[in-house]
PDB file of N, CA and C in Angstrom:
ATOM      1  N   UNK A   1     204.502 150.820 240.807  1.00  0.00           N
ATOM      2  CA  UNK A   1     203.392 151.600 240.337  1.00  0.00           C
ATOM      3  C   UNK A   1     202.210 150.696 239.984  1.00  0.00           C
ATOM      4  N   UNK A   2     202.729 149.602 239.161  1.00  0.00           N
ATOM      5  CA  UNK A   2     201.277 148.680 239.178  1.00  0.00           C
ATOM      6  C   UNK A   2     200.821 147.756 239.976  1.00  0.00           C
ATOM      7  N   UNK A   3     201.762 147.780 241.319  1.00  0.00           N
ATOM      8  CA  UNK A   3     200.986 147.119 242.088  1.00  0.00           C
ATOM      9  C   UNK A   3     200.741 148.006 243.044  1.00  0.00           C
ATOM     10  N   UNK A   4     201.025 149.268 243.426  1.00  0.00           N
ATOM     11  CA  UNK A   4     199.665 149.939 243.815  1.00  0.00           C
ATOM     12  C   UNK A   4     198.637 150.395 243.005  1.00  0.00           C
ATOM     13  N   UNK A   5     198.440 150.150 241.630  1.00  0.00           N
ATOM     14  CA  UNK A   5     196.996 150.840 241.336  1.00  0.00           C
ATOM     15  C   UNK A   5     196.416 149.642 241.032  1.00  0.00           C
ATOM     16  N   UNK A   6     197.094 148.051 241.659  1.00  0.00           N
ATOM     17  CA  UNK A   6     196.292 146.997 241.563  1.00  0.00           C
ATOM     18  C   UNK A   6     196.216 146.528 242.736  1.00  0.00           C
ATOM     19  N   UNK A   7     196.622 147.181 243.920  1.00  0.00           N
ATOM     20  CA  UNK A   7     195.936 146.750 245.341  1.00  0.00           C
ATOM     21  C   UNK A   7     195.129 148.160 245.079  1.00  0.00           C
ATOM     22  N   UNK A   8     194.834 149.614 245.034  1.00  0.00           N
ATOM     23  CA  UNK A   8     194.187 150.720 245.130  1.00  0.00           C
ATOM     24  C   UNK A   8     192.684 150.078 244.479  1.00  0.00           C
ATOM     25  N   UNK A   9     192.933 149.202 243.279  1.00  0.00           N
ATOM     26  CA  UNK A   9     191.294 148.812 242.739  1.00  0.00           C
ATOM     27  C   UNK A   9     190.885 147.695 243.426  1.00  0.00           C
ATOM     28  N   UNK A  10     191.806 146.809 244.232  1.00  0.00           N
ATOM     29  CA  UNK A  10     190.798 145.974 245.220  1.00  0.00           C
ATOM     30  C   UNK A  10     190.741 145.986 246.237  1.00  0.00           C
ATOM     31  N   UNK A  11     191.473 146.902 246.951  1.00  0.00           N
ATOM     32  CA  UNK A  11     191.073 147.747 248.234  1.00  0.00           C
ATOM     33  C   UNK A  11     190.161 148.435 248.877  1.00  0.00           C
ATOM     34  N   UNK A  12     190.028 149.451 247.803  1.00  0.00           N
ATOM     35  CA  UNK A  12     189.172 150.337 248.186  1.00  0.00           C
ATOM     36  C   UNK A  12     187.590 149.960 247.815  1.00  0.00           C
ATOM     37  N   UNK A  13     187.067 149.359 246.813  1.00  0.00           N
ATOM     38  CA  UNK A  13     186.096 148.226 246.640  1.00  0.00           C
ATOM     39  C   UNK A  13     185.572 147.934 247.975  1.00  0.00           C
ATOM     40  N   UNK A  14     186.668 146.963 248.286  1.00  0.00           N
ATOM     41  CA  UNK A  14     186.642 145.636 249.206  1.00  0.00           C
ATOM     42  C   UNK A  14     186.018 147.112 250.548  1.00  0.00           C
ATOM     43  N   UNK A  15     186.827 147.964 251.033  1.00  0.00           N
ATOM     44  CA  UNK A  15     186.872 148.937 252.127  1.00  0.00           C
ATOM     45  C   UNK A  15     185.268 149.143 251.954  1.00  0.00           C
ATOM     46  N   UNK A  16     184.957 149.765 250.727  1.00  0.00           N
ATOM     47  CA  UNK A  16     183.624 150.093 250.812  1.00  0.00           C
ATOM     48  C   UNK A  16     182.243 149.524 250.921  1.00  0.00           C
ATOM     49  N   UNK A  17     182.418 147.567 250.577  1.00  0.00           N
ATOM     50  CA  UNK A  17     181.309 146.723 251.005  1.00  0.00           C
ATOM     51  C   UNK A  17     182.005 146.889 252.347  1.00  0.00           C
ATOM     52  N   UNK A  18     182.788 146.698 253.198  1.00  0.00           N
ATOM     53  CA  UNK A  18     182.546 146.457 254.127  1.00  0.00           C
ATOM     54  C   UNK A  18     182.239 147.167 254.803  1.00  0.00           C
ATOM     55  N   UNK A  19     182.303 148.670 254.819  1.00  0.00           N
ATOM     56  CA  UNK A  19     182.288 149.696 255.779  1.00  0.00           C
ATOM     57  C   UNK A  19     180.264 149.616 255.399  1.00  0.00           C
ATOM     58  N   UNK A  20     179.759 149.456 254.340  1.00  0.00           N
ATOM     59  CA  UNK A  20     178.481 149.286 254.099  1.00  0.00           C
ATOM     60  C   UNK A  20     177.666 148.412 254.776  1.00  0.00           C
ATOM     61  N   UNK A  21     178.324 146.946 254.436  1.00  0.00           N
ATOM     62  CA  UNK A  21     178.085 145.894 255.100  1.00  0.00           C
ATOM     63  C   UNK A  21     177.748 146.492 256.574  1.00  0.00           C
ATOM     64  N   UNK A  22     179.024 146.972 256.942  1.00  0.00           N
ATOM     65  CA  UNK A  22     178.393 147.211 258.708  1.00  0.00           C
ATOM     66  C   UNK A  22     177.386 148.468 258.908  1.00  0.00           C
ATOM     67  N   UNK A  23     177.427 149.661 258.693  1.00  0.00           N
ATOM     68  CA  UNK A  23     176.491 150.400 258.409  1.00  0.00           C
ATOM     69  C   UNK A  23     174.990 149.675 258.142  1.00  0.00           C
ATOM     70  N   UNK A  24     174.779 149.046 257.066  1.00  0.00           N
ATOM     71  CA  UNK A  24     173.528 148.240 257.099  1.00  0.00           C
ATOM     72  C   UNK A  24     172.905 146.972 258.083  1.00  0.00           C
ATOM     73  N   UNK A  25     174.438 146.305 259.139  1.00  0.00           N
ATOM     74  CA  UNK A  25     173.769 145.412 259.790  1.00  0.00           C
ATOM     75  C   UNK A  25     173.748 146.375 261.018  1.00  0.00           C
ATOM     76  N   UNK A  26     174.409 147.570 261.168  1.00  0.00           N
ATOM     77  CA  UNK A  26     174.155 148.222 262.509  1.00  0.00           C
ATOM     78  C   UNK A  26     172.467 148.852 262.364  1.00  0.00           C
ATOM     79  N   UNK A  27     171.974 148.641 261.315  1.00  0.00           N
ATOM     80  CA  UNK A  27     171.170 149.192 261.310  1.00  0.00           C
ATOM     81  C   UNK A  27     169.916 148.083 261.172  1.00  0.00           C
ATOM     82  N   UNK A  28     170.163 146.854 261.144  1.00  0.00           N
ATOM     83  CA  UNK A  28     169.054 145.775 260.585  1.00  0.00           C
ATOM     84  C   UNK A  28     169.167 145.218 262.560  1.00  0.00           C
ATOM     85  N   UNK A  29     170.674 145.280 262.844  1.00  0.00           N
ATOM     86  CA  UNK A  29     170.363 144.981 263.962  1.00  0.00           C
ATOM     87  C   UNK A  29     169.577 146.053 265.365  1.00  0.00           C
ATOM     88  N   UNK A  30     169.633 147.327 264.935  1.00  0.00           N
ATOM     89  CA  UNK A  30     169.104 148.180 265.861  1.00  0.00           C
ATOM     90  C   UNK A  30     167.396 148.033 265.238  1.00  0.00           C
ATOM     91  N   UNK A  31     167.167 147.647 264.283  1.00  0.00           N
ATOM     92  CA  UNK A  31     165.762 147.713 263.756  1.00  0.00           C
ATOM     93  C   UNK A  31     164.642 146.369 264.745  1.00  0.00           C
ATOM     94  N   UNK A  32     165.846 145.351 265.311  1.00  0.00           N
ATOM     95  CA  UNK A  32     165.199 143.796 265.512  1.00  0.00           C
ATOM     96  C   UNK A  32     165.348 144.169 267.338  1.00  0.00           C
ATOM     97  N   UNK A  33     166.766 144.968 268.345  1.00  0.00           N
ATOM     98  CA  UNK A  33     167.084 145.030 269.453  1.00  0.00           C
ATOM     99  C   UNK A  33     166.896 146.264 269.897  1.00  0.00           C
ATOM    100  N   UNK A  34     166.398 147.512 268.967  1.00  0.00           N
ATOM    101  CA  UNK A  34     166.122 148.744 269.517  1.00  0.00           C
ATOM    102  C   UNK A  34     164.856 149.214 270.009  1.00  0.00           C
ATOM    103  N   UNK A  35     164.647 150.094 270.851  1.00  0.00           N
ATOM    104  CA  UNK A  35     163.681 150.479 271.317  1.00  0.00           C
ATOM    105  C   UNK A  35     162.620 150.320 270.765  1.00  0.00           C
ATOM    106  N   UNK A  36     162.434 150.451 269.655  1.00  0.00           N
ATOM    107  CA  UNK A  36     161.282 150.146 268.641  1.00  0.00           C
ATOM    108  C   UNK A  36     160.931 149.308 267.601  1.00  0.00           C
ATOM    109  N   UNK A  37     161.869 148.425 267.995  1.00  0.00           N
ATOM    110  CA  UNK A  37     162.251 147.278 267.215  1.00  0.00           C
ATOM    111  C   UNK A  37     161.083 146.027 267.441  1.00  0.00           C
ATOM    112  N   UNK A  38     161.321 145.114 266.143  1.00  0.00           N
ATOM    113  CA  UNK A  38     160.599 144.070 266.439  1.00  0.00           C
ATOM    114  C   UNK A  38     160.821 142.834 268.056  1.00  0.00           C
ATOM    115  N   UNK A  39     161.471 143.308 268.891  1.00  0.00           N
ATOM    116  CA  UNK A  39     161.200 142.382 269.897  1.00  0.00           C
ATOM    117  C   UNK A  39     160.794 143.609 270.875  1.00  0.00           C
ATOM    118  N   UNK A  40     160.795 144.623 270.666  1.00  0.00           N
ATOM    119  CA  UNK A  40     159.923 145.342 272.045  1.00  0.00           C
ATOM    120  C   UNK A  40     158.527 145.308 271.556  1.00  0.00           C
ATOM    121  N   UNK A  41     158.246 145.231 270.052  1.00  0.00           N
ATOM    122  CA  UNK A  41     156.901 144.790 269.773  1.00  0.00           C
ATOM    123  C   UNK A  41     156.380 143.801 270.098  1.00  0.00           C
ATOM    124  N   UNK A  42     157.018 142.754 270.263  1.00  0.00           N
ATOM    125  CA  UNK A  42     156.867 141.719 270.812  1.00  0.00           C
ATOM    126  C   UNK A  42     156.474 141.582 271.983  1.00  0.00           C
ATOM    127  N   UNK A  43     157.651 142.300 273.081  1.00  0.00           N
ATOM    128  CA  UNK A  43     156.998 142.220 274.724  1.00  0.00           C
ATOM    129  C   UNK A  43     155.615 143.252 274.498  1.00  0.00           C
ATOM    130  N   UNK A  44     155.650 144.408 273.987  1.00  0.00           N
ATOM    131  CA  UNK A  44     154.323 145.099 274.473  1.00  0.00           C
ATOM    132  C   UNK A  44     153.395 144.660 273.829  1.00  0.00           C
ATOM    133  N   UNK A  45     153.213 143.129 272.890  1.00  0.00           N
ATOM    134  CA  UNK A  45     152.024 142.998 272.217  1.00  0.00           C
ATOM    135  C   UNK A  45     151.345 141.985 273.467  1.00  0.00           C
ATOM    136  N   UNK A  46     152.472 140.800 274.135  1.00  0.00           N
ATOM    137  CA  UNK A  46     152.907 139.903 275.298  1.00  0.00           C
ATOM    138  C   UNK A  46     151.830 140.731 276.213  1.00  0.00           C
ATOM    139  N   UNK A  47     152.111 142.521 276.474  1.00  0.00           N
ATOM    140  CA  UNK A  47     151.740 142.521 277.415  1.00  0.00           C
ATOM    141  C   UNK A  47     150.991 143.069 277.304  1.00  0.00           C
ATOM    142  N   UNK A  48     150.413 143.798 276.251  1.00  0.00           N
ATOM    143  CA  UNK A  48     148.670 144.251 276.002  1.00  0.00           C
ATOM    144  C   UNK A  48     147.600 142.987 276.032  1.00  0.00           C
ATOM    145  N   UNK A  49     148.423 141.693 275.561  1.00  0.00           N
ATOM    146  CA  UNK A  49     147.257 140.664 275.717  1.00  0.00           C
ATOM    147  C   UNK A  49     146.990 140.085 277.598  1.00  0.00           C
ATOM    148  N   UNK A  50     148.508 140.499 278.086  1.00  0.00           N
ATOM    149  CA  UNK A  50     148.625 139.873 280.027  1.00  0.00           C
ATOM    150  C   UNK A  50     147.258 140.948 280.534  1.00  0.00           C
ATOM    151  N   UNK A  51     147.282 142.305 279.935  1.00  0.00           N
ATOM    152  CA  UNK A  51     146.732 143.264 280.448  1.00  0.00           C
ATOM    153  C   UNK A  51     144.908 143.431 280.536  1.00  0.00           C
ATOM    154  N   UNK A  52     144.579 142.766 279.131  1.00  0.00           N
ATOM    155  CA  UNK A  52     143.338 142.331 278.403  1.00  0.00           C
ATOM    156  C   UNK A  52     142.833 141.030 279.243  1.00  0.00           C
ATOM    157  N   UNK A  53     143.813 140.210 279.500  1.00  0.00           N
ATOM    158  CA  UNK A  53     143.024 138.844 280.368  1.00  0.00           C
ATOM    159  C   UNK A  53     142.496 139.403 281.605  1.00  0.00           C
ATOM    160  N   UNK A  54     143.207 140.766 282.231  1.00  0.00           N
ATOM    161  CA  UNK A  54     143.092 140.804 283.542  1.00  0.00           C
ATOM    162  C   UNK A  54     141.827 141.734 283.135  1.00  0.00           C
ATOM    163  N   UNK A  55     141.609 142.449 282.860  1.00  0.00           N
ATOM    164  CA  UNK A  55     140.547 143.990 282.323  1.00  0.00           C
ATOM    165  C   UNK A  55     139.289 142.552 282.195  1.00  0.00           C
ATOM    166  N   UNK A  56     139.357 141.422 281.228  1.00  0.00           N
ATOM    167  CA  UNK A  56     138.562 139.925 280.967  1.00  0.00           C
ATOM    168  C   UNK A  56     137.995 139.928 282.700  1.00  0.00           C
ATOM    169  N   UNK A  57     139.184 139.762 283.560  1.00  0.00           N
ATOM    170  CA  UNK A  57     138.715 139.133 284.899  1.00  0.00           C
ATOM    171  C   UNK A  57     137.791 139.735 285.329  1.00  0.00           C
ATOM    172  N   UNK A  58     138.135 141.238 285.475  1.00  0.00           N
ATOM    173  CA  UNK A  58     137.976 142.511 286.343  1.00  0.00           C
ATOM    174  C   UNK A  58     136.531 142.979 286.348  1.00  0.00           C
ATOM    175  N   UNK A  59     136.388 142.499 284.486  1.00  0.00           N
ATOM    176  CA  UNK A  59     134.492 143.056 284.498  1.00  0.00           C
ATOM    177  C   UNK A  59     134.057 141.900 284.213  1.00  0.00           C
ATOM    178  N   UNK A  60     134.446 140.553 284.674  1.00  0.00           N
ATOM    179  CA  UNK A  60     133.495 139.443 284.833  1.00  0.00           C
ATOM    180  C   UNK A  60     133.190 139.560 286.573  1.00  0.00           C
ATOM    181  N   UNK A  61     134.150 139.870 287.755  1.00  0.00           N
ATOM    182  CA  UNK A  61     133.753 140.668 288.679  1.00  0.00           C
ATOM    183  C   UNK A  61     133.188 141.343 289.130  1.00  0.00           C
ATOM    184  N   UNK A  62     133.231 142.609 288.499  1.00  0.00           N
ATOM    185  CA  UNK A  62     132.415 143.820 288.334  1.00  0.00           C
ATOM    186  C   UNK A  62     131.048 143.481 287.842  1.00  0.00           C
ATOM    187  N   UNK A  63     130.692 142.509 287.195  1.00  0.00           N
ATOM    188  CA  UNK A  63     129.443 142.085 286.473  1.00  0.00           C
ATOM    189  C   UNK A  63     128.800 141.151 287.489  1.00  0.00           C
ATOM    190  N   UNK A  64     129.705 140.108 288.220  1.00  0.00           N
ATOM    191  CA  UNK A  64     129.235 139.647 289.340  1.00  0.00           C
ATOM    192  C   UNK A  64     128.313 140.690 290.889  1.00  0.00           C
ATOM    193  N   UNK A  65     129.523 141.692 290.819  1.00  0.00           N
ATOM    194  CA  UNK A  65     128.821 142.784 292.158  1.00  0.00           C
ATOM    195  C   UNK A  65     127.960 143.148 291.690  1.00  0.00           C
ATOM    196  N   UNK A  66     127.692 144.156 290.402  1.00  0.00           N
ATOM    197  CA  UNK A  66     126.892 144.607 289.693  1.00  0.00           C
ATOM    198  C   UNK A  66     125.462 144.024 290.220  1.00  0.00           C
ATOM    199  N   UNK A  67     125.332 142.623 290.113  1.00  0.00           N
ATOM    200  CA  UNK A  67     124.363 141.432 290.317  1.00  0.00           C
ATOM    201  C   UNK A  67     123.781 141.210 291.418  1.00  0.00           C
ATOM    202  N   UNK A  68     125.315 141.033 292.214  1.00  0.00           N
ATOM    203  CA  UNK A  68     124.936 141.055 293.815  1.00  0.00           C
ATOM    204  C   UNK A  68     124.091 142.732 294.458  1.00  0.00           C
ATOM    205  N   UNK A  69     124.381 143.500 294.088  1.00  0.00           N
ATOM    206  CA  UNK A  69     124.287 144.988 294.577  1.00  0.00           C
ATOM    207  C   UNK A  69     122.973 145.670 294.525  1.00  0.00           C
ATOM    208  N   UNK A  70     122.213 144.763 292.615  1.00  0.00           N
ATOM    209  CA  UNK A  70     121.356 145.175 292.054  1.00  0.00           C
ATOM    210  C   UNK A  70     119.969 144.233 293.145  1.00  0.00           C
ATOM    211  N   UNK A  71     120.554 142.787 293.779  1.00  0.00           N
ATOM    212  CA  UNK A  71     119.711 142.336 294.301  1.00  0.00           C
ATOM    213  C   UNK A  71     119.465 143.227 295.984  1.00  0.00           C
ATOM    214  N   UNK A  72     119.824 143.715 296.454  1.00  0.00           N
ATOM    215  CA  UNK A  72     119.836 144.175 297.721  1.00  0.00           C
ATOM    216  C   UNK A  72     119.516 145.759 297.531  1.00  0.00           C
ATOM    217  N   UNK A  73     119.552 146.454 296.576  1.00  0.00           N
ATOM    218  CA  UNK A  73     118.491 147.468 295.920  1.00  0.00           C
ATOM    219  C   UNK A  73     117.150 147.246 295.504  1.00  0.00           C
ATOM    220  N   UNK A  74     116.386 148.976 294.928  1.00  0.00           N
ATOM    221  CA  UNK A  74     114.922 148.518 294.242  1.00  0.00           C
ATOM    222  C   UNK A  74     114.228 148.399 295.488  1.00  0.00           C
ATOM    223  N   UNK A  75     113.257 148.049 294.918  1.00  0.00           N
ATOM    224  CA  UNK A  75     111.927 148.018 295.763  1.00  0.00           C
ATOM    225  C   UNK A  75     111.569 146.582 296.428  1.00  0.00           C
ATOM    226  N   UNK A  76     112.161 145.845 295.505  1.00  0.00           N
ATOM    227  CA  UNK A  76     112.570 144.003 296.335  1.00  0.00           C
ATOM    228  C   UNK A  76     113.602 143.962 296.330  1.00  0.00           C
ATOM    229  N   UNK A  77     114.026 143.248 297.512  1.00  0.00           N
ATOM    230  CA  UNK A  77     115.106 142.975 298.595  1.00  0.00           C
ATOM    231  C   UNK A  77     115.324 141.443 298.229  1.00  0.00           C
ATOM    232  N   UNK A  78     116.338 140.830 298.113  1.00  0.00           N
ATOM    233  CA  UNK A  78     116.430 139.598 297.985  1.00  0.00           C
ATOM    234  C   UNK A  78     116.892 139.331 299.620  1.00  0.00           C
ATOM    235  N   UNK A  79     115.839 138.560 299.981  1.00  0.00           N
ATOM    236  CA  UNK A  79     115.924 138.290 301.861  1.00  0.00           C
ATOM    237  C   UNK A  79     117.238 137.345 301.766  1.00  0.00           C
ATOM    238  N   UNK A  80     117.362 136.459 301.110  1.00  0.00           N
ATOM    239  CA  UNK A  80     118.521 135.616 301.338  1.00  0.00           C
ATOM    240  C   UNK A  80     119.816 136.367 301.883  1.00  0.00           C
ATOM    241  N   UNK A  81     120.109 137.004 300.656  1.00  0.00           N
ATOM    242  CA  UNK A  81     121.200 137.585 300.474  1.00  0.00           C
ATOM    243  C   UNK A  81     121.756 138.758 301.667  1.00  0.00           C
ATOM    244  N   UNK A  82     120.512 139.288 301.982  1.00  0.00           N
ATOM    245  CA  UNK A  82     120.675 140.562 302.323  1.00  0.00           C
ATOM    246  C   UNK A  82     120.887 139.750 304.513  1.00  0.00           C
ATOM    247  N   UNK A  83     120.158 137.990 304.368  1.00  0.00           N
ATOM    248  CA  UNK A  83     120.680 137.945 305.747  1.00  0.00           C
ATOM    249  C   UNK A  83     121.974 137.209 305.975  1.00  0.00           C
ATOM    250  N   UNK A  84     122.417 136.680 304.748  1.00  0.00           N
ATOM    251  CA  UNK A  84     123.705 136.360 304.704  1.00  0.00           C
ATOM    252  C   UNK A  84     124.517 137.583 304.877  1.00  0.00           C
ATOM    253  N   UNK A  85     124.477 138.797 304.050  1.00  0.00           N
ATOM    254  CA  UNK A  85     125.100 139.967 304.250  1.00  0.00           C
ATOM    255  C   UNK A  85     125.460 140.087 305.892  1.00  0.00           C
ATOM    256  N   UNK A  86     124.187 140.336 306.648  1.00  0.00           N
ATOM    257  CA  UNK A  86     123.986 140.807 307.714  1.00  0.00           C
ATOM    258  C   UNK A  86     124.635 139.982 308.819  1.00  0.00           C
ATOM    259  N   UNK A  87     124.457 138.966 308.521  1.00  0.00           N
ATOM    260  CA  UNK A  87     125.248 137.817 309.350  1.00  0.00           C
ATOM    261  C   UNK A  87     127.091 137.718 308.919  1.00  0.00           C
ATOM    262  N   UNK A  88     127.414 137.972 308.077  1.00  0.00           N
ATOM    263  CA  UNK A  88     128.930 138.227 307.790  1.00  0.00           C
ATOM    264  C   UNK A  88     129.087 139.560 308.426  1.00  0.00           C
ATOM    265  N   UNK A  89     128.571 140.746 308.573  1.00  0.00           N
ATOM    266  CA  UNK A  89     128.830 142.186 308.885  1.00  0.00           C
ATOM    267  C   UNK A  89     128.984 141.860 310.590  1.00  0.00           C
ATOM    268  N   UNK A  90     127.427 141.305 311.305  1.00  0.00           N
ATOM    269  CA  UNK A  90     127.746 141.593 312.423  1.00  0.00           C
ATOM    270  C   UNK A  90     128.542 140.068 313.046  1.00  0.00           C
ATOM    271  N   UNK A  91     129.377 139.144 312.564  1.00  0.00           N
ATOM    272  CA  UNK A  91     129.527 138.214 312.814  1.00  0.00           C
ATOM    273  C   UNK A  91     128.744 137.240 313.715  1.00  0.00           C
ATOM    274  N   UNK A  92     127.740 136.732 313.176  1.00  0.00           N
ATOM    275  CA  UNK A  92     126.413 136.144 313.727  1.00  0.00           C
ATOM    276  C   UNK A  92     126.178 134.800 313.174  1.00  0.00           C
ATOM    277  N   UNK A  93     125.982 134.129 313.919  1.00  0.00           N
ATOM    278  CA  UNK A  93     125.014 132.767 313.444  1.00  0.00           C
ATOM    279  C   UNK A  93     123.691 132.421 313.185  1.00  0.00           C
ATOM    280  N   UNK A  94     123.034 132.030 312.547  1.00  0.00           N
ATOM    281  CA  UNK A  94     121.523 131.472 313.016  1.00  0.00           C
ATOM    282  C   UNK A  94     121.068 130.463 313.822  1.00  0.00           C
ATOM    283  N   UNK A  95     120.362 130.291 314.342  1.00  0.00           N
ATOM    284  CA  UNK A  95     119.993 129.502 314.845  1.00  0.00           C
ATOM    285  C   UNK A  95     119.911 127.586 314.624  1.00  0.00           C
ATOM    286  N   UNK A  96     119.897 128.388 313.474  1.00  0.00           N
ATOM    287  CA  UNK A  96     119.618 126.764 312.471  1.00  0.00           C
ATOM    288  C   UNK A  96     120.769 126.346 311.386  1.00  0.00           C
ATOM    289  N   UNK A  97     121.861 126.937 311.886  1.00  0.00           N
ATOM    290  CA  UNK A  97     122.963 127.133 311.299  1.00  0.00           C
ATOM    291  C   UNK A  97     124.383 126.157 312.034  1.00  0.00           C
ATOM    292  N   UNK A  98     124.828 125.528 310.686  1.00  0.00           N
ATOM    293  CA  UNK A  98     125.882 124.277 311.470  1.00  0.00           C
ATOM    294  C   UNK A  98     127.249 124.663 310.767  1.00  0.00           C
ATOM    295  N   UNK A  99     127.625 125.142 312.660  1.00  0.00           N
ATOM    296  CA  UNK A  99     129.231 125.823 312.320  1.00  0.00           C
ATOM    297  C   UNK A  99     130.151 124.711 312.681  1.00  0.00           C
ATOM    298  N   UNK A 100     131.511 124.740 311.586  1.00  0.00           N
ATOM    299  CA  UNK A 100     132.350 123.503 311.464  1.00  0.00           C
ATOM    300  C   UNK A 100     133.338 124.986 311.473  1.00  0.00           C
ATOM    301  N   UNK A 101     133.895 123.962 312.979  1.00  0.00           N
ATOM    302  CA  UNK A 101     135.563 125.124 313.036  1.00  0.00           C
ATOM    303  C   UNK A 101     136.554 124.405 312.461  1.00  0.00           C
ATOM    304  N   UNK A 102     137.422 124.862 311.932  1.00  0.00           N
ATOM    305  CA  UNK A 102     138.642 124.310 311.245  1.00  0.00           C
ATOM    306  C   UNK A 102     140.281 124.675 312.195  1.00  0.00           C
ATOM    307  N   UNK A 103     140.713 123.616 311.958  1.00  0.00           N
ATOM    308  CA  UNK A 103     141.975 124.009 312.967  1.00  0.00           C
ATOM    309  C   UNK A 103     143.147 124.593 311.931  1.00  0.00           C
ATOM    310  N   UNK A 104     143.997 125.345 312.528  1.00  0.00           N
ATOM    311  CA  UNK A 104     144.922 126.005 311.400  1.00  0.00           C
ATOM    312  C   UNK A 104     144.799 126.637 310.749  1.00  0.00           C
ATOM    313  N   UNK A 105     143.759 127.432 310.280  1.00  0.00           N
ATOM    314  CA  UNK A 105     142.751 127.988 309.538  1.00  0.00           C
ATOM    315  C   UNK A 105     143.743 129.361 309.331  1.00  0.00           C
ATOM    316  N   UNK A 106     144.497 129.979 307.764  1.00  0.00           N
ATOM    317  CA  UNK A 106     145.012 131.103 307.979  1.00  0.00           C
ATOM    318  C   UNK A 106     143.878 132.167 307.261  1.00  0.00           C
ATOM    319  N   UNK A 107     144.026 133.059 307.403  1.00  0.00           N
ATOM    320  CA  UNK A 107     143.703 133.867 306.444  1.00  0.00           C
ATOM    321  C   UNK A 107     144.156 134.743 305.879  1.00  0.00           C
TER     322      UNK A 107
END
């Protein structure tokens, strides 16, 4: 009789940190590896900044055409541009123009 109501008081104790214990790390660990956890915050912070460099590229581009587009509009024509254009479109040379062929050349 007294040594079950002296394993019953450190048994059931002992049963209940541990069944806690795990309850709380199933839950510290789903907080750090779960869907919403601190490492998927991690990749989608990773990849809002991968996403931001490129959006960075895209309208330093866009700001480039913008430039190019604005010169070959309007009421002045930038002649340069517009016979370089013309000479890439209809594949043309000038006259005064020094073509260097390249061998192997991929594109």
């Amino acid at each position: 009789m007294v040594v079950r109501t002296r394993f019953t008081s450190i048994a059931l104790p002992l049963l209940f940190h541990l069944f806690s214990g795990a309850v709380g790390g199933f839950f510290v660990w789903h907080a750090f590896h779960g869907g919403r956890g601190v490492a998927a915050d991690l990749q989608t912070r990773r990849e809002i900044a991968s996403v931001e460099t490129q959006l960075k590229q895209v309208g330093a581009e866009k700001t480039l055409w913008d430039r190019r587009i604005a010169l070959l509009r309007g009421p002045v024509v930038d002649r340069d541009l517009l016979d370089e254009e013309a000479r890439k479109q209809l594949n043309r040379v000038g006259k005064d123009d020094l073509v260097v062929i390249l061998a192997n050349q991929q594109e």
